[in-house]
C-alpha atoms as a PDB file:
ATOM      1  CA  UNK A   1    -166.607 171.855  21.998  1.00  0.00           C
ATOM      2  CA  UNK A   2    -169.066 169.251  21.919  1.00  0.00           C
ATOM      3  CA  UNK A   3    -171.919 171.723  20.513  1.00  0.00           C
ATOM      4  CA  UNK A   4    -169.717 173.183  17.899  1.00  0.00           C
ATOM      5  CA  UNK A   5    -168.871 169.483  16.878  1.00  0.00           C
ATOM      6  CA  UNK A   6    -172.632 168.842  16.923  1.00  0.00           C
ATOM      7  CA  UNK A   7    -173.347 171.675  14.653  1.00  0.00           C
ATOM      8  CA  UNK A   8    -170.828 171.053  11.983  1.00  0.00           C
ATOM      9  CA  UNK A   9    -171.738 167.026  11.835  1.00  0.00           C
ATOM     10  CA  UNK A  10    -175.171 168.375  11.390  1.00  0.00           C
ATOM     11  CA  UNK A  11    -173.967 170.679   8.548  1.00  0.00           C
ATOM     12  CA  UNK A  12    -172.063 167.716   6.892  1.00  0.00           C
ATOM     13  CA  UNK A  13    -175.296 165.541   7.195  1.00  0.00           C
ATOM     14  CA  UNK A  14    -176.912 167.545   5.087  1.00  0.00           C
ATOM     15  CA  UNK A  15    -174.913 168.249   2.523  1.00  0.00           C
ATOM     16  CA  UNK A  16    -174.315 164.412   2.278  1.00  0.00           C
ATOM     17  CA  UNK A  17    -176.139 161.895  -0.102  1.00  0.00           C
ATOM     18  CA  UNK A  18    -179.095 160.465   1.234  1.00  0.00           C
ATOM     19  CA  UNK A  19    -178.732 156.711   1.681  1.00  0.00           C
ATOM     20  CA  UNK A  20    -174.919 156.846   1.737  1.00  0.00           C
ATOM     21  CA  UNK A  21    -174.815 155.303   5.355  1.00  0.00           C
ATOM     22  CA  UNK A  22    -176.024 151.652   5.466  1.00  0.00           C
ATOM     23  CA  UNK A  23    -174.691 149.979   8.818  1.00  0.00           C
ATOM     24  CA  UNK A  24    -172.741 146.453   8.535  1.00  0.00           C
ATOM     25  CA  UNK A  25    -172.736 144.984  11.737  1.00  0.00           C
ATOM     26  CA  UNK A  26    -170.433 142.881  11.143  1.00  0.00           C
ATOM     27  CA  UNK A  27    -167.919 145.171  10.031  1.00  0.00           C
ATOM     28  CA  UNK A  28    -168.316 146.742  13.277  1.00  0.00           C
ATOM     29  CA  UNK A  29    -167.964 143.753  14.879  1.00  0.00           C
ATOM     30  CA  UNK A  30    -164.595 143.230  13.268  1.00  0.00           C
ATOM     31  CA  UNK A  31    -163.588 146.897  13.984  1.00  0.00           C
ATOM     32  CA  UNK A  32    -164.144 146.447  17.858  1.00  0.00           C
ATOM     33  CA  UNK A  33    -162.522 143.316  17.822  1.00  0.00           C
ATOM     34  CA  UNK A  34    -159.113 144.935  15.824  1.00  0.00           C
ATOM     35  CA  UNK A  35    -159.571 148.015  18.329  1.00  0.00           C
ATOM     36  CA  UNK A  36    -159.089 146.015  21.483  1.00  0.00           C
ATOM     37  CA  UNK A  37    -155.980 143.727  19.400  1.00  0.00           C
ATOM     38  CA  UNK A  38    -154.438 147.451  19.128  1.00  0.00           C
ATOM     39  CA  UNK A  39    -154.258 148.061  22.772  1.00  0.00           C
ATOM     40  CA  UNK A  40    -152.051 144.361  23.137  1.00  0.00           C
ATOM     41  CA  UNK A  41    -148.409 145.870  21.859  1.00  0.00           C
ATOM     42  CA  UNK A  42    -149.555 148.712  25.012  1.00  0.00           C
ATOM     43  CA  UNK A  43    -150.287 146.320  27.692  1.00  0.00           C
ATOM     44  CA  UNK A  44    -146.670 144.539  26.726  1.00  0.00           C
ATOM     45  CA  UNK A  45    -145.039 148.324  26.625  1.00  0.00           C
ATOM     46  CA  UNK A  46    -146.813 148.650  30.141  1.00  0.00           C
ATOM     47  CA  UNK A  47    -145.282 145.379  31.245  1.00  0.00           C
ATOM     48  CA  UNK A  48    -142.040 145.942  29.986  1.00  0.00           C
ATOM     49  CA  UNK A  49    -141.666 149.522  31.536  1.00  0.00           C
ATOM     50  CA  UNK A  50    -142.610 147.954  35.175  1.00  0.00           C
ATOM     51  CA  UNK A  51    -140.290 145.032  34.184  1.00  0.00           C
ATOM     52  CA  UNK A  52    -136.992 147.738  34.060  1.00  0.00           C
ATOM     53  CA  UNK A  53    -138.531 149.719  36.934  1.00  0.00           C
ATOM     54  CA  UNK A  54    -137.762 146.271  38.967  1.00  0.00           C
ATOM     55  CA  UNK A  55    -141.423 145.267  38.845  1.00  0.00           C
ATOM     56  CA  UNK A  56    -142.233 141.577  37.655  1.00  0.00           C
ATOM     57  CA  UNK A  57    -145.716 141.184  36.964  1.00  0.00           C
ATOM     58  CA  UNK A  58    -147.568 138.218  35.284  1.00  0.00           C
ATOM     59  CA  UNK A  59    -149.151 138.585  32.250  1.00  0.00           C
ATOM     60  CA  UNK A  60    -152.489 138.005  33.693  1.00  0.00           C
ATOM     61  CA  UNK A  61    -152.734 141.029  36.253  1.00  0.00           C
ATOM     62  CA  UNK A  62    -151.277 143.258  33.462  1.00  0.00           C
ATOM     63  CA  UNK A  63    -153.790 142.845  31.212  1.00  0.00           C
ATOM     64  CA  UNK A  64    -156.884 143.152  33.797  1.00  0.00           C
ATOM     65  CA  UNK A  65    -154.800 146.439  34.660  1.00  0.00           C
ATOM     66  CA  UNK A  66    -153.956 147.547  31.149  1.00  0.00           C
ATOM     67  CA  UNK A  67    -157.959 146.994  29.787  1.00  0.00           C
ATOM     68  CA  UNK A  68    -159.166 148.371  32.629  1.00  0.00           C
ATOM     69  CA  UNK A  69    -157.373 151.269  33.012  1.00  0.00           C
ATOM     70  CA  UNK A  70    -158.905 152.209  29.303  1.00  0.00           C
ATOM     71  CA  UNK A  71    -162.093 153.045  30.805  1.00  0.00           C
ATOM     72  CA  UNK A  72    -160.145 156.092  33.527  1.00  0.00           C
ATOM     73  CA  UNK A  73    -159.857 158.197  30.257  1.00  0.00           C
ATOM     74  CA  UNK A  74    -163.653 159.679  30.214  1.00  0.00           C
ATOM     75  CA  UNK A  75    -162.921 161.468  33.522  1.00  0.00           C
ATOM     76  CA  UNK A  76    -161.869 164.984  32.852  1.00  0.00           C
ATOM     77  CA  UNK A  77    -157.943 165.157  33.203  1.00  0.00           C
ATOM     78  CA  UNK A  78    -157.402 161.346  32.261  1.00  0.00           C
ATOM     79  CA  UNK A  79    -156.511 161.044  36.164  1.00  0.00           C
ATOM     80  CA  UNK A  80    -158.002 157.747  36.979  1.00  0.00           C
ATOM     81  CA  UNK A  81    -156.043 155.842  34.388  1.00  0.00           C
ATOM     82  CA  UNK A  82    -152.426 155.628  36.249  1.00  0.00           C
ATOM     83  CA  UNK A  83    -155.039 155.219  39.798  1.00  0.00           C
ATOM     84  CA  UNK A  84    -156.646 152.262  38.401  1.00  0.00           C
ATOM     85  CA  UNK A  85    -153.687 150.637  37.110  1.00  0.00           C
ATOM     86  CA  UNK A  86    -151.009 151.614  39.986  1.00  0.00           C
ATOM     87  CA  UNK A  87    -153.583 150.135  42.277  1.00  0.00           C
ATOM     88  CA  UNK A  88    -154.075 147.011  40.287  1.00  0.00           C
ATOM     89  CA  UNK A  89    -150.394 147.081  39.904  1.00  0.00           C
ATOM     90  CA  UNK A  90    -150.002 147.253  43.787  1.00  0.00           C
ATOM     91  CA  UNK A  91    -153.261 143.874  44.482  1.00  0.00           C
ATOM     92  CA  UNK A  92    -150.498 142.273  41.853  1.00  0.00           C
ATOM     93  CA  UNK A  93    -147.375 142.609  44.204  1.00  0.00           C
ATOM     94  CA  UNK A  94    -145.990 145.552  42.602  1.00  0.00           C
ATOM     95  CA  UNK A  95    -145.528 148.923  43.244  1.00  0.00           C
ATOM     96  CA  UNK A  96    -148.533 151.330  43.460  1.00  0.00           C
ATOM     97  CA  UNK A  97    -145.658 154.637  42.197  1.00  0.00           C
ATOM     98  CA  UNK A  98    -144.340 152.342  39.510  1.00  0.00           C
ATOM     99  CA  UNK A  99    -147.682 151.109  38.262  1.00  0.00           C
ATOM    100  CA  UNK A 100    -148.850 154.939  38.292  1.00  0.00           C
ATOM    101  CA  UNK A 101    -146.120 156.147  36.760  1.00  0.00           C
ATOM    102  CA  UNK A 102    -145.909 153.575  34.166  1.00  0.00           C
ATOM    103  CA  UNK A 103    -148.916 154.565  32.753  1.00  0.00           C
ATOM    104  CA  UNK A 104    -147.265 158.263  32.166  1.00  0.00           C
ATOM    105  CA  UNK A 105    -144.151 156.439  29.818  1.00  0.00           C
ATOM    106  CA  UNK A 106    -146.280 154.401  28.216  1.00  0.00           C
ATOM    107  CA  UNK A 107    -148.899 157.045  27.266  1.00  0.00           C
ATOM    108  CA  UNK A 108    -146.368 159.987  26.805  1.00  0.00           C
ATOM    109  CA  UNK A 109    -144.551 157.632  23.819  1.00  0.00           C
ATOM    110  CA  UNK A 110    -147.268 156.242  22.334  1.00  0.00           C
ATOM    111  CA  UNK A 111    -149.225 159.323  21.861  1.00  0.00           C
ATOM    112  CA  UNK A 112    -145.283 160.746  20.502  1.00  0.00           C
ATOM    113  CA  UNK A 113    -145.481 157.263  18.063  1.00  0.00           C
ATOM    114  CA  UNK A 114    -148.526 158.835  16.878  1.00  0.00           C
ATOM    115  CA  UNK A 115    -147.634 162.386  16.460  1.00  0.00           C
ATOM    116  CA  UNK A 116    -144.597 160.417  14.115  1.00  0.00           C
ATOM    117  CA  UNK A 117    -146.960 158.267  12.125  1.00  0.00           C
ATOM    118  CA  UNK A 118    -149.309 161.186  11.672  1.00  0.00           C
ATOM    119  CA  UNK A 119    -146.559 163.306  10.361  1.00  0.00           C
ATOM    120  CA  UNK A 120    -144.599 160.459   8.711  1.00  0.00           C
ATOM    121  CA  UNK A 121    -148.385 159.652   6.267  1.00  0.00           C
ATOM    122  CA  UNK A 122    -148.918 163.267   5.652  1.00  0.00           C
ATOM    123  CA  UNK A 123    -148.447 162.516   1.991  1.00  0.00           C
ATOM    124  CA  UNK A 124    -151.324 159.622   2.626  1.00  0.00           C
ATOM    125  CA  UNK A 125    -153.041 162.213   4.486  1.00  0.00           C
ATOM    126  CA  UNK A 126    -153.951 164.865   2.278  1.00  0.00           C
ATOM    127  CA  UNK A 127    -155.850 164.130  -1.053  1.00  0.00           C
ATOM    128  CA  UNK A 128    -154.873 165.117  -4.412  1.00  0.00           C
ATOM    129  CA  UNK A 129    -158.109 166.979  -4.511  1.00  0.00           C
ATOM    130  CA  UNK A 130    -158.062 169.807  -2.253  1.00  0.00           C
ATOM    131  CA  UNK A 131    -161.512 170.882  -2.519  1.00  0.00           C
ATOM    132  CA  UNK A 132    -162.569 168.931   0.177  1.00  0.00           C
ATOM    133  CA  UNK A 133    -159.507 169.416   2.218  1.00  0.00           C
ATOM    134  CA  UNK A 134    -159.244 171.126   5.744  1.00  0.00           C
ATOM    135  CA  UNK A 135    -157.784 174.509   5.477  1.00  0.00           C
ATOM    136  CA  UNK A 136    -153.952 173.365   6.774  1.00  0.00           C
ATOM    137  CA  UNK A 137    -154.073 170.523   4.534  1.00  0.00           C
ATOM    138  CA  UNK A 138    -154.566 173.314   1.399  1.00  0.00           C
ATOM    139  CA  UNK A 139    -151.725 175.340   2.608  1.00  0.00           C
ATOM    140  CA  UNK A 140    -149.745 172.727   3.004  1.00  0.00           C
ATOM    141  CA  UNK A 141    -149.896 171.474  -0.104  1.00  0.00           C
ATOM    142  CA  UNK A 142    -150.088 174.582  -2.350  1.00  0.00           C
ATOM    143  CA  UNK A 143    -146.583 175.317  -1.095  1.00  0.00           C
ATOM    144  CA  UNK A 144    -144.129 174.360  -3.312  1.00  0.00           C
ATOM    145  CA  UNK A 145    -141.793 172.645  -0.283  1.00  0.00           C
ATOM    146  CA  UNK A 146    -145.260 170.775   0.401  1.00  0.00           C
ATOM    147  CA  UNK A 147    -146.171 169.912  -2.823  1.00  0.00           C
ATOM    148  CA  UNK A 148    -142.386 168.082  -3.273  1.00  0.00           C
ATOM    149  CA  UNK A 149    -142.947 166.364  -0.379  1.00  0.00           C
ATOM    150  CA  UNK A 150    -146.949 164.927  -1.801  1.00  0.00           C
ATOM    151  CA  UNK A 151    -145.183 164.370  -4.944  1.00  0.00           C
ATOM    152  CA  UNK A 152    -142.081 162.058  -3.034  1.00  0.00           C
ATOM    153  CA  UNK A 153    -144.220 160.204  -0.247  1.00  0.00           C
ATOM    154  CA  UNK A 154    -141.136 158.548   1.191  1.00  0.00           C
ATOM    155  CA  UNK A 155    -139.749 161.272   2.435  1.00  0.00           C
ATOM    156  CA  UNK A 156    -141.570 162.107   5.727  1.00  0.00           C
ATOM    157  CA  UNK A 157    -141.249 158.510   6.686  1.00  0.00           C
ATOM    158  CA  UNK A 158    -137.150 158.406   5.728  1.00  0.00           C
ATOM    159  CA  UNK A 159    -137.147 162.269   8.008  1.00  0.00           C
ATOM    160  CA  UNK A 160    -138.995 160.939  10.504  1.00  0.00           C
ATOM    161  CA  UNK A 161    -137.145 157.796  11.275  1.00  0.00           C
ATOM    162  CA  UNK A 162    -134.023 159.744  11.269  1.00  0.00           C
ATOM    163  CA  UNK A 163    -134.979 162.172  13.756  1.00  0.00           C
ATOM    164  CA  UNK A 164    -136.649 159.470  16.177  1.00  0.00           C
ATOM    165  CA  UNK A 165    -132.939 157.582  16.342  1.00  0.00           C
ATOM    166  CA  UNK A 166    -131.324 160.343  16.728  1.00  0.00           C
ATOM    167  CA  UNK A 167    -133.149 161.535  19.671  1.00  0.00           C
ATOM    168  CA  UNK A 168    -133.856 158.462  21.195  1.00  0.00           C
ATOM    169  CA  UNK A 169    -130.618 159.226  23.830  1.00  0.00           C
ATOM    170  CA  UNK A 170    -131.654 162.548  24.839  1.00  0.00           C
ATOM    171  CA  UNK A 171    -135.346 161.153  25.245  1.00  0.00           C
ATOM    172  CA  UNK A 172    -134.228 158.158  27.224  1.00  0.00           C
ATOM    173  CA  UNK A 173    -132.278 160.779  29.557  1.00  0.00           C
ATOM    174  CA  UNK A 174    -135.370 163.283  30.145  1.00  0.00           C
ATOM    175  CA  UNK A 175    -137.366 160.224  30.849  1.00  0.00           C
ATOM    176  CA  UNK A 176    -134.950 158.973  33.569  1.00  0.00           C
ATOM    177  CA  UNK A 177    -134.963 162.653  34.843  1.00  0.00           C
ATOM    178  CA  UNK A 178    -138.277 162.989  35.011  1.00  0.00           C
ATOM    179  CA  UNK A 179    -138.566 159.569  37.234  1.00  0.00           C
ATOM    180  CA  UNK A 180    -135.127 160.964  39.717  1.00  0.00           C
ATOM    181  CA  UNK A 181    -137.782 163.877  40.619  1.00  0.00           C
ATOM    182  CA  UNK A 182    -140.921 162.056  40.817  1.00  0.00           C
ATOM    183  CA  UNK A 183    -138.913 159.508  43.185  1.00  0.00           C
ATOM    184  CA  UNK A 184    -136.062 161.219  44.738  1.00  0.00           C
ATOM    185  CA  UNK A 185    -135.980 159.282  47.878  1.00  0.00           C
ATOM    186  CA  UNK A 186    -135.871 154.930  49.320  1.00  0.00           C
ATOM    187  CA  UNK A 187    -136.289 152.225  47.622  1.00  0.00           C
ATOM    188  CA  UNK A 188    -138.812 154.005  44.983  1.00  0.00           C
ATOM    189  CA  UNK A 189    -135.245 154.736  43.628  1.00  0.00           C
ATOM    190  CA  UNK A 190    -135.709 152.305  40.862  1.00  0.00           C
ATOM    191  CA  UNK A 191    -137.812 153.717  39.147  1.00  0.00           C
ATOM    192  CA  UNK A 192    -134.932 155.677  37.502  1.00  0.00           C
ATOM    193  CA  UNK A 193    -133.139 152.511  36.517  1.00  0.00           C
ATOM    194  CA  UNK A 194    -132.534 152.117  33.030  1.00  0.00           C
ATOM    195  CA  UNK A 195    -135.399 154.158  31.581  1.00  0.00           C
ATOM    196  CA  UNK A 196    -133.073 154.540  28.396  1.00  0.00           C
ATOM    197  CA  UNK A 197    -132.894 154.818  25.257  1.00  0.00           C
ATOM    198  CA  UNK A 198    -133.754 151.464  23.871  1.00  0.00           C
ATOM    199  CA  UNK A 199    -136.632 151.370  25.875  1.00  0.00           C
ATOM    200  CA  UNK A 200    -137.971 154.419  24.105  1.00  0.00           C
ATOM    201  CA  UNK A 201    -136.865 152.813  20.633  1.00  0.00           C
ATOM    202  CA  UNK A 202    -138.442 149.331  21.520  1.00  0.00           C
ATOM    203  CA  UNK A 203    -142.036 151.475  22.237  1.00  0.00           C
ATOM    204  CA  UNK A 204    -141.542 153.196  18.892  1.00  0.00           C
ATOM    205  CA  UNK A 205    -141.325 149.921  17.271  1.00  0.00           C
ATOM    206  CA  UNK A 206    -144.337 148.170  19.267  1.00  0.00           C
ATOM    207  CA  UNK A 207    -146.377 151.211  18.558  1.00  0.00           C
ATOM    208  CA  UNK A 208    -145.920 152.016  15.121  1.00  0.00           C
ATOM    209  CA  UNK A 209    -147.711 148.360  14.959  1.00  0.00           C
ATOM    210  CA  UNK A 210    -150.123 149.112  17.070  1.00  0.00           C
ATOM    211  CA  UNK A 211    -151.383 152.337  15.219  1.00  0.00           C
ATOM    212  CA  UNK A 212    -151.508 150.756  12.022  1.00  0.00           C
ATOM    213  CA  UNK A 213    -153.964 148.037  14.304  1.00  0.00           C
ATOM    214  CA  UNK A 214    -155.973 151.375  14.666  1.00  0.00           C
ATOM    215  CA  UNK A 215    -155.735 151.834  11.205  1.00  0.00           C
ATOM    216  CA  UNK A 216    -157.758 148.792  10.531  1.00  0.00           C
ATOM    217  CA  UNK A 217    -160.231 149.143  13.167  1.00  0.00           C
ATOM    218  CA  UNK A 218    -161.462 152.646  11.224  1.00  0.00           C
ATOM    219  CA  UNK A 219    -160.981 150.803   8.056  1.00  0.00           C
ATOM    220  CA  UNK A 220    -163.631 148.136   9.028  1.00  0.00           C
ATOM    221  CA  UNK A 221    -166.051 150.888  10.767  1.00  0.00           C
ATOM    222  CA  UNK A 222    -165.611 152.852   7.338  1.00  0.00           C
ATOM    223  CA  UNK A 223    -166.954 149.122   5.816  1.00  0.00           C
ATOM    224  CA  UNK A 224    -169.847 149.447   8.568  1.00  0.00           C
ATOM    225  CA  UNK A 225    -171.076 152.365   7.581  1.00  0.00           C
ATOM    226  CA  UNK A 226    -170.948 151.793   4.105  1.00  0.00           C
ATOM    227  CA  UNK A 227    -168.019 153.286   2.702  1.00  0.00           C
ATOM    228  CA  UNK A 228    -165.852 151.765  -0.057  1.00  0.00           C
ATOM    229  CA  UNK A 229    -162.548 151.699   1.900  1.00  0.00           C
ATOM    230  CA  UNK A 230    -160.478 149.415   0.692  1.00  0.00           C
ATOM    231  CA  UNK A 231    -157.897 147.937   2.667  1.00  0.00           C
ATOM    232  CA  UNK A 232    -155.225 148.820   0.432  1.00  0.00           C
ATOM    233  CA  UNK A 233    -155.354 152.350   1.221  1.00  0.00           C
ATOM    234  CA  UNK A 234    -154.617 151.226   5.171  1.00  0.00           C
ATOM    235  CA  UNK A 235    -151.613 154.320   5.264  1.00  0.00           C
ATOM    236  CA  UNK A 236    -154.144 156.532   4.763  1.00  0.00           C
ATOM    237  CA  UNK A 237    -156.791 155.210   7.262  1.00  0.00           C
ATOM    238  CA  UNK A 238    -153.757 154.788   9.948  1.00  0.00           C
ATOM    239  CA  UNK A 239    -152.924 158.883   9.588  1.00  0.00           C
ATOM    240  CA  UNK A 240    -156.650 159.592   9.576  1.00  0.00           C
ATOM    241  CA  UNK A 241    -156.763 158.078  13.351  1.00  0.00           C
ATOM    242  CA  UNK A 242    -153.768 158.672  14.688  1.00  0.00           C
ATOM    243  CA  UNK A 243    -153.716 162.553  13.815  1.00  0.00           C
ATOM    244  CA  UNK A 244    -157.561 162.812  15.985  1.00  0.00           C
ATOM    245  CA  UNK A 245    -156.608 160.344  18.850  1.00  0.00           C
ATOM    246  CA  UNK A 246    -153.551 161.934  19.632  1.00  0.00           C
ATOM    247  CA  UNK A 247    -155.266 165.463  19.436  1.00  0.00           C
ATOM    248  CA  UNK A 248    -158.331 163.704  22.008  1.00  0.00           C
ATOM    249  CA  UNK A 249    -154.894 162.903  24.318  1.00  0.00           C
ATOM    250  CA  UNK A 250    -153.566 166.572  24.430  1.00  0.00           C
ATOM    251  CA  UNK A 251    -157.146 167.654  25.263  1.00  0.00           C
ATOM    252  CA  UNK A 252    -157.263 166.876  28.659  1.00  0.00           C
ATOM    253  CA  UNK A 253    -160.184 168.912  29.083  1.00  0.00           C
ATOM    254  CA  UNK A 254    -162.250 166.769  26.978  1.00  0.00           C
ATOM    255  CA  UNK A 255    -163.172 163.249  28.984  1.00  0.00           C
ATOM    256  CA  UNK A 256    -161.681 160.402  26.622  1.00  0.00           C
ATOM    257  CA  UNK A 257    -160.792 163.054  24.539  1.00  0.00           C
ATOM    258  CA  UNK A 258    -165.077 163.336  23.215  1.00  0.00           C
ATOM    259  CA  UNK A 259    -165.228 165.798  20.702  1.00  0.00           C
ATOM    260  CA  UNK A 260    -161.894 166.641  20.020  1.00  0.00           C
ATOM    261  CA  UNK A 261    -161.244 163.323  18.625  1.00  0.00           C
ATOM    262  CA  UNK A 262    -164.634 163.396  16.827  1.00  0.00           C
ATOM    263  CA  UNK A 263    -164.572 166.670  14.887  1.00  0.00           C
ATOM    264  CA  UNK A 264    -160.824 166.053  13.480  1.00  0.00           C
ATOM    265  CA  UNK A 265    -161.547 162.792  12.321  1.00  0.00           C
ATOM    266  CA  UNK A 266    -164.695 163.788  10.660  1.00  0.00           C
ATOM    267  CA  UNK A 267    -162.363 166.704   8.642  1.00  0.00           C
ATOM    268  CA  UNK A 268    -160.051 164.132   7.902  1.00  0.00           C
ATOM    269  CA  UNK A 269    -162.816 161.708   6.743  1.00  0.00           C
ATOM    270  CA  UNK A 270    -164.444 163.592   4.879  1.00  0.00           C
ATOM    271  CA  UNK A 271    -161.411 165.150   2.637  1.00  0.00           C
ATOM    272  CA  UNK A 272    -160.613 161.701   1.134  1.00  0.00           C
ATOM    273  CA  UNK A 273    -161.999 160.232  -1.816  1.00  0.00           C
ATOM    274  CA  UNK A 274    -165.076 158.198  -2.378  1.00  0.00           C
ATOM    275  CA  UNK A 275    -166.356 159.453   1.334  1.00  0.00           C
ATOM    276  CA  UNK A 276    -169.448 160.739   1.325  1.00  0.00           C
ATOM    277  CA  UNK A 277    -169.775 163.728   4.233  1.00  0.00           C
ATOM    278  CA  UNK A 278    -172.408 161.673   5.771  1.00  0.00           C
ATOM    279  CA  UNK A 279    -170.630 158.283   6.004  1.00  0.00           C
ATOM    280  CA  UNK A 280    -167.404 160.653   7.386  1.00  0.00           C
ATOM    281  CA  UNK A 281    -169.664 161.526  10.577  1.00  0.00           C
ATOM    282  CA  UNK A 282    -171.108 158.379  10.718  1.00  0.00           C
ATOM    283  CA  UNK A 283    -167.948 156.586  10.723  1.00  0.00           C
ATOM    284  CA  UNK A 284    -166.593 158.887  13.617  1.00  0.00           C
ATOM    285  CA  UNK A 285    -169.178 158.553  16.126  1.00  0.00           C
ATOM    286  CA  UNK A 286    -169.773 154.595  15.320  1.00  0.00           C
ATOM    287  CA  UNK A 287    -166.048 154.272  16.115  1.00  0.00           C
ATOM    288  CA  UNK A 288    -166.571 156.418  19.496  1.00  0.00           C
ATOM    289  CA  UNK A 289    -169.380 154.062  20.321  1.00  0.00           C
ATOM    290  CA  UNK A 290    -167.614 150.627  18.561  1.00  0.00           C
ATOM    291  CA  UNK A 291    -164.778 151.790  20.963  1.00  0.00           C
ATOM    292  CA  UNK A 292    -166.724 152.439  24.429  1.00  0.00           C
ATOM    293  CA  UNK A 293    -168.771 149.766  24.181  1.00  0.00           C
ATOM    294  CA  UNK A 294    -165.502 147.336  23.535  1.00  0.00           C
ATOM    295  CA  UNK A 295    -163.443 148.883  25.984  1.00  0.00           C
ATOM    296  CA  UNK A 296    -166.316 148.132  28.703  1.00  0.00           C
ATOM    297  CA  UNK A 297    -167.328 144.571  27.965  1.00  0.00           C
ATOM    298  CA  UNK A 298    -163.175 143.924  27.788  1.00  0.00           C
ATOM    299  CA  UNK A 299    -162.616 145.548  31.187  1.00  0.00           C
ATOM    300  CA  UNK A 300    -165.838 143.623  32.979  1.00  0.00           C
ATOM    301  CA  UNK A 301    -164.580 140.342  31.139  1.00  0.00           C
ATOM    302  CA  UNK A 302    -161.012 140.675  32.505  1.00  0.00           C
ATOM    303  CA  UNK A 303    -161.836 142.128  35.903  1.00  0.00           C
ATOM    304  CA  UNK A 304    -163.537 139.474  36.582  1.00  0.00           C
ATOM    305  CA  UNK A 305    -162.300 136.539  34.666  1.00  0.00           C
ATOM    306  CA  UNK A 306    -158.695 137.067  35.778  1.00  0.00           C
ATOM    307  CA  UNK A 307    -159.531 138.418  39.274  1.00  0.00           C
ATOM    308  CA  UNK A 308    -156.676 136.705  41.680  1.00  0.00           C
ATOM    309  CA  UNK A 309    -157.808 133.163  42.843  1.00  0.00           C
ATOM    310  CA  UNK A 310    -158.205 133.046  46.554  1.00  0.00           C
ATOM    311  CA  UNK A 311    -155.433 130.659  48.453  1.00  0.00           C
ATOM    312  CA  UNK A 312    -156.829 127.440  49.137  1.00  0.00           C
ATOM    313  CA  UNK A 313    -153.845 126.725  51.268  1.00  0.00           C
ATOM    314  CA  UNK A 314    -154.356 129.927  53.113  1.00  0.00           C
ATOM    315  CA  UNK A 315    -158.179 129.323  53.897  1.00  0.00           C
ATOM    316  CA  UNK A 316    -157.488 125.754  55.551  1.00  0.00           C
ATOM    317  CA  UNK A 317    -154.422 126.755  57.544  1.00  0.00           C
ATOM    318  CA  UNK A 318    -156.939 129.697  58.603  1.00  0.00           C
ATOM    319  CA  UNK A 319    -159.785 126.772  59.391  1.00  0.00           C
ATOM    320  CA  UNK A 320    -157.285 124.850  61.104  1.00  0.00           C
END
């Protein structure tokens, strides 16, 4: 995957105008700085799943968990992130199975938020000119049901809110479902408790925010590498990302979801107007790197500048 991603950013160099990419550091400052703000409305989903599983934890140990967790993606299978944060969860005085299987909720809907918002933007998406545009996108839109829907934009959003409510029940049920088997037995029993629907609807709220966060964290590394995004166009920026990080998710073969996430955004990129093919690659591997590099200095920050305080009152009963 990687080398055929390689190959075509390589093509798409090429054919791209010389001197189109001029790095901004600032801009990429900025775009690290939104990227780790659009993780917050997650680490308060996270806390308010554990919250109804009958886990109170302070803010304080959630975040450490939450930011740190980030980094379990880049191993194959996304396995360490509910290990890292159920075990955090657990140092915290909570529950290692709720902590773990927090992390499953939380991702499950939010990657669903973005399938939504991906869908819901499609008219944002896809560019009038379709010369540029991805295969799909070209089908899509020489159909005349497709080309109604480009031509009346508020459609997929009206559709798509409509279908979230009205499955929000039967979602809320599966979910609870899901937790009776994963915890059938003791006092991992509430787990089930009132996984429902309004805590599906209240994620869908928090993380339609949070995407269009995303949104603006591409928008700024689009700045970096010298595009003229402007920030008006932020729909169509929001759908560019949330269409390639929720395609990295459903990867699991792919660490962190490298590559995958990579070569759609680049199509995406590249399709819309005024970016050049070369500022389209650029922009998706200085966002891979923008993100990595603010995911670890977060997670070494918080690890260690929220690590629990040792008990003074402890150590001088102990010397006593």
């Amino acid at each position: 995957m990687l080398a055929f991603v390689a190959v075509r950013a390589k093509r798409l160099w090429d054919e791209g105008t010389a001197g189109g990419v001029e790095l901004h550091a600032g801009w990429l400052v900025l775009s690290g700085l939104l990227y780790a703000l659009g993780w917050l409305p997650s680490a308060w989903y996270y806390k308010a799943i554990l919250s109804r599983m009958g886990d109170e934890i302070a803010w304080r140990p959630i975040l450490r968990a939450y930011y740190c967790g980030l980094l379990g993606k880049y191993v194959p299978g996304k396995a360490l992130v509910p290990i890292i944060r159920g075990r955090m969860v657990a140092a915290a005085g909570g529950r290692f199975r709720a902590g773990a299987l927090a992390v499953v909720y939380d991702s499950v809907v939010f990657m669903g938020v973005g399938v939504e918002v991906s869908v819901a933007l499609l008219a944002f998406l896809i560019p009038k000119d379709l010369e540029k545009a991805p295969k799909l996108f070209r089908l899509f839109a020489e159909h005349p049901w497709g080309q109604w829907v480009l031509d009346h934009p508020i459609v997929l959003p009206i559709s798509v809110l409509i279908v979230v409510v009205a499955s929000l029940p039967v979602v809320g049920r599966l979910f609870a479902f899901v937790a009776a088997k994963l915890a059938p037995v003791g006092d991992d029993q509430t787990l089930t408790r009132r996984i429902d629907a309004s805590l599906i609807g209240q994620g869908f709220l928090v993380f339609s925010a949070a995407w269009f966060v995303h949104g603006l964290s591409l928008w700024a590394v689009l700045r970096g590498v010298g595009a003229n995004a402007a920030l008006s166009d932020l729909p169509t920026w929001t759908a560019c990302i949330a269409l390639p990080m929720t395609a990295g998710f459903i990867a699991l073969f792919a660490p962190g979801g490298v590559g995958v996430r990579e070569g759609v955004l680049i199509e995406v990129l590249k399709a819309q107007p005024g970016i050049d093919p070369r500022q389209a690659v650029a922009a998706a591997f200085a966002l891979r790197l923008v993100g990595l590099l603010t995911e670890v200095l977060v997670a070494v920050v918080l690890y260690y500048g929220l690590a629990p305080r040792p008990d003074r009152g402890a150590n001088v009963s102990s010397e006593v």
